[in-house]
N, C-alpha and C. Protein backbone atom coordinates (compact mmCIF):
# COMPACT_ATOMS: atom_id res chain seq x y z
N UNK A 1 -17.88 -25.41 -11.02
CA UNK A 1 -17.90 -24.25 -10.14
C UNK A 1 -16.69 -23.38 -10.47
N UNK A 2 -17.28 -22.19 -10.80
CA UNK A 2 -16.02 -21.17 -11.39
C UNK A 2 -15.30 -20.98 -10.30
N UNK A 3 -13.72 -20.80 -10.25
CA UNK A 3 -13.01 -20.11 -9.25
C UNK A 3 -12.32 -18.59 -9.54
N UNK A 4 -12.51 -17.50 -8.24
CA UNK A 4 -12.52 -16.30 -8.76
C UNK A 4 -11.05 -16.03 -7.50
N UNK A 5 -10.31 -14.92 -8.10
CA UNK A 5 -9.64 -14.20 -6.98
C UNK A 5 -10.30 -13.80 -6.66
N UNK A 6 -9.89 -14.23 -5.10
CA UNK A 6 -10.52 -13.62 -3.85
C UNK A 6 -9.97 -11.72 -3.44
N UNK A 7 -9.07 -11.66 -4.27
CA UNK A 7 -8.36 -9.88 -4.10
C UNK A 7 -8.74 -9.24 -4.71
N UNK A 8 -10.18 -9.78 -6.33
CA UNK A 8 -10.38 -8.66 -7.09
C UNK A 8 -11.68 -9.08 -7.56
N UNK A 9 -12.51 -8.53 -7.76
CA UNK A 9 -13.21 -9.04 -9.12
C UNK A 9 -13.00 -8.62 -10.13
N UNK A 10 -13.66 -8.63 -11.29
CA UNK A 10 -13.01 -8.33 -12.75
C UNK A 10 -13.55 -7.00 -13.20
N UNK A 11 -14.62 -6.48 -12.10
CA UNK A 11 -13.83 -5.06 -12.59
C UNK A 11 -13.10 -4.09 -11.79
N UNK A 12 -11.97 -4.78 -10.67
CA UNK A 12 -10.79 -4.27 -10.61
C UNK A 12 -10.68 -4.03 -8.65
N UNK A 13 -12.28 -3.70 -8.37
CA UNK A 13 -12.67 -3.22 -7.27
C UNK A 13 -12.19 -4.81 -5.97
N UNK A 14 -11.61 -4.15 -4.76
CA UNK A 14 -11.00 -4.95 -3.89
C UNK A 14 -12.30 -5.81 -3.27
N UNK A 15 -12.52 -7.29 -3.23
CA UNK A 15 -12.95 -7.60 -1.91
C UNK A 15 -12.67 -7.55 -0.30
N UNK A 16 -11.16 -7.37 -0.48
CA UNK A 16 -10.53 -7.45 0.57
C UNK A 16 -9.31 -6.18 0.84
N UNK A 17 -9.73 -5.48 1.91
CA UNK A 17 -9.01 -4.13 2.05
C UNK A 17 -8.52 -5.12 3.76
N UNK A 18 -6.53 -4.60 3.31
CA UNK A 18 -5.85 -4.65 4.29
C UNK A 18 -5.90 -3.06 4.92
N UNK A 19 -5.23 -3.70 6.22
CA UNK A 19 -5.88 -2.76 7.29
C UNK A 19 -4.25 -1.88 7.72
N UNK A 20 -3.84 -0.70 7.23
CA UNK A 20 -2.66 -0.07 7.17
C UNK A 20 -2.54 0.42 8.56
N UNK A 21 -1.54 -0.01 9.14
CA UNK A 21 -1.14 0.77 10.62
C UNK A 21 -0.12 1.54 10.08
N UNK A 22 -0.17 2.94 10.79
CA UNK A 22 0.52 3.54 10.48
C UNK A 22 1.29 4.50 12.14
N UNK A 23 2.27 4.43 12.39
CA UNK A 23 3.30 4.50 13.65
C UNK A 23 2.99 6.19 13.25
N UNK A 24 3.06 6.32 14.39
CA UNK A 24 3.32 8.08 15.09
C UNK A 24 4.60 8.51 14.13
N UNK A 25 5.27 7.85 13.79
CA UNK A 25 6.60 8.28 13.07
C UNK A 25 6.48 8.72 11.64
N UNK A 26 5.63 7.89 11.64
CA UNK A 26 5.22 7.64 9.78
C UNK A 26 4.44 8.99 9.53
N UNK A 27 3.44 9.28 10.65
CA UNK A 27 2.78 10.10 10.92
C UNK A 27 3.09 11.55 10.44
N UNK A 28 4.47 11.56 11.35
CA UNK A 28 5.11 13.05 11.41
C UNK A 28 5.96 13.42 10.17
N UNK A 29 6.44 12.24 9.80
CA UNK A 29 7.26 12.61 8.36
C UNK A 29 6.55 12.82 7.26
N UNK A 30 5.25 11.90 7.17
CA UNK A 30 4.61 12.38 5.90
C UNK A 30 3.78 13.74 6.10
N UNK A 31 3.77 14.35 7.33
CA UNK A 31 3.31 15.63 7.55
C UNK A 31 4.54 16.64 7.30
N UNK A 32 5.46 16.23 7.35
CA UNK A 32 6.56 17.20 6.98
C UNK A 32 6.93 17.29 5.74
N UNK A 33 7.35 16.01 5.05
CA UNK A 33 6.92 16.06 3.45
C UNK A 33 6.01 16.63 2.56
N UNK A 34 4.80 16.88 3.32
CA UNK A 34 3.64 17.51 2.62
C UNK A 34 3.58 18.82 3.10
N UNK A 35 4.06 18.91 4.02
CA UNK A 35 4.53 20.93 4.71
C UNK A 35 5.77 21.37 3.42
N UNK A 36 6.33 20.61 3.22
CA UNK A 36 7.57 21.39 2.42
C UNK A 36 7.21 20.91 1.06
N UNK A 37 6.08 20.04 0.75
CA UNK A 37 5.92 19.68 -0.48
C UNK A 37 4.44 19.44 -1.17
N UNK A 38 3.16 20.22 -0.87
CA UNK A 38 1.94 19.83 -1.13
C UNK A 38 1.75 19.17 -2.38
N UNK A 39 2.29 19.29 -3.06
CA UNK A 39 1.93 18.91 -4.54
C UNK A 39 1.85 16.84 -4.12
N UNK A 40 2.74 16.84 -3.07
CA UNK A 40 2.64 14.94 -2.80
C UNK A 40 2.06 14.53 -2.57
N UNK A 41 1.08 15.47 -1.73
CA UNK A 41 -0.41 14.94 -0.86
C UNK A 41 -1.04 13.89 -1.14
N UNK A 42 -1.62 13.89 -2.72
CA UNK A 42 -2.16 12.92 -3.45
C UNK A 42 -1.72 12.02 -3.94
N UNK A 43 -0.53 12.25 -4.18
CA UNK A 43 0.45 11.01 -3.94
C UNK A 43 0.55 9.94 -3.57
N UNK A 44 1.09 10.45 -2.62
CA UNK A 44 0.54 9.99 -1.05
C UNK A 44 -0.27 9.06 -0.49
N UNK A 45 -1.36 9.87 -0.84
CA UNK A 45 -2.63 9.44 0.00
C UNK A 45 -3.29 8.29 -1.49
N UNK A 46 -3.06 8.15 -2.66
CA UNK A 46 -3.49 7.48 -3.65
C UNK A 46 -2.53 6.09 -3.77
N UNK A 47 -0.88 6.05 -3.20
CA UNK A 47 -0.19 5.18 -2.82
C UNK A 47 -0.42 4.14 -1.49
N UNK A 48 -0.93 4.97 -0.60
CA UNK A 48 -1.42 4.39 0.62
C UNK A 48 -2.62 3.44 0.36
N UNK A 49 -3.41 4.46 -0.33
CA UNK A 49 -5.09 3.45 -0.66
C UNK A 49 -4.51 2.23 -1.74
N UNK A 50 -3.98 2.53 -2.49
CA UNK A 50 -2.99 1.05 -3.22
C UNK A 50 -2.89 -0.39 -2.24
N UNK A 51 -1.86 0.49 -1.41
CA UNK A 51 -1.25 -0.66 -0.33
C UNK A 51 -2.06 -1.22 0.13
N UNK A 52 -3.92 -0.67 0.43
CA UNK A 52 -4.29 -1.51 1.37
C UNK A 52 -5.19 -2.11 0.24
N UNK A 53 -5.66 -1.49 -0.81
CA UNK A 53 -6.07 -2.69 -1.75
C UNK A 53 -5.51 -3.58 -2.26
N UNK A 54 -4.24 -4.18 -2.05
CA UNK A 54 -3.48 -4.49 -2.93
C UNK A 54 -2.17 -4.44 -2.66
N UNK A 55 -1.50 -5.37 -1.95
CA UNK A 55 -0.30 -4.95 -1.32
C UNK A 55 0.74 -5.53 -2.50
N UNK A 56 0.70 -6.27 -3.27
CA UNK A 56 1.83 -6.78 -4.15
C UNK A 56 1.15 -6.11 -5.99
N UNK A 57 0.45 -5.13 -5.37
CA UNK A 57 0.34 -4.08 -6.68
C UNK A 57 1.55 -4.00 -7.78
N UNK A 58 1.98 -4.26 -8.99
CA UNK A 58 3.40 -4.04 -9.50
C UNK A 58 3.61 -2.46 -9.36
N UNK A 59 2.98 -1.70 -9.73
CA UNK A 59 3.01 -0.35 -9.03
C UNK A 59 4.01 -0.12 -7.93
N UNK A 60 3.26 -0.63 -6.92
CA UNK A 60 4.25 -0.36 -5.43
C UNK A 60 5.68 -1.12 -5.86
N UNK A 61 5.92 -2.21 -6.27
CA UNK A 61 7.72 -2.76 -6.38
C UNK A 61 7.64 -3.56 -5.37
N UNK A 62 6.66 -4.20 -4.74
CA UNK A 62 7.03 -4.83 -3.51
C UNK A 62 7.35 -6.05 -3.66
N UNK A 63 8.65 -6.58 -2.60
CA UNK A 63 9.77 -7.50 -3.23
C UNK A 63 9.94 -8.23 -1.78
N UNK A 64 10.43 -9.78 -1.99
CA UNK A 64 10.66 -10.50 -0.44
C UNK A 64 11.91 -9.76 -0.26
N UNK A 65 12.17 -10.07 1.33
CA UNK A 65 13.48 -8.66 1.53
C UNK A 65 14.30 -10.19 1.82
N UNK A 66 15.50 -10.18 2.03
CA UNK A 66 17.25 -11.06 2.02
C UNK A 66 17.67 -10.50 3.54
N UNK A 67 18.34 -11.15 4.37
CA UNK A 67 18.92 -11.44 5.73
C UNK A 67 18.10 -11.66 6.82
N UNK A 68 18.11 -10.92 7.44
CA UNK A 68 17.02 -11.46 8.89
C UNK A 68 15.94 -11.00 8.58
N UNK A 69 15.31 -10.35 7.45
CA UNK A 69 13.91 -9.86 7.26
C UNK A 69 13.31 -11.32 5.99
N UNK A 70 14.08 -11.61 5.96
CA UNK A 70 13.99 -12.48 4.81
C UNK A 70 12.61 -13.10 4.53
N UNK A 71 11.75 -13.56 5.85
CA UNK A 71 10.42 -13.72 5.25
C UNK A 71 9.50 -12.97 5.15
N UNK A 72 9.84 -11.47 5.29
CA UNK A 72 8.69 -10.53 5.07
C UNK A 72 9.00 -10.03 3.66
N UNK A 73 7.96 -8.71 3.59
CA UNK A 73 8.31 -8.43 1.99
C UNK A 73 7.96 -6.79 2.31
């Protein structure tokens, strides 16, 4: 019995989409970033869809964090 990642199949597409909360805060800054900067939009919004396919993407840099956050990443 073959064993497959459960995060991808092989051609690339997610089985499993995490579910991005995003705070009223997060909200307002990336609306202000994209008021003083449209060209990020897609950016943006192509970094976000990353995160939830794929949260330890090498892309994103995402790293375990050191002191009291220490077991998140």
């Amino acid at each position: 019995m073959p064993i497959y990642d459960t995060r991808t199949n092989h051609g690339g597409n997610s089985f499993v989409n995490f579910v991005l909360l995003r705070s009223s805060a997060f909200i307002r800054t990336a609306r202000k970033i994209v008021k003083k900067q449209p060209e990020l939009a897609k950016n943006i919004q192509e970094t976000l869809q990353l995160l939830c396919e794929d949260p330890f993407h090498p892309q994103l840099r995402t790293h375990k964090l050191k002191g009291d956050l220490k077991n998140s990443y």
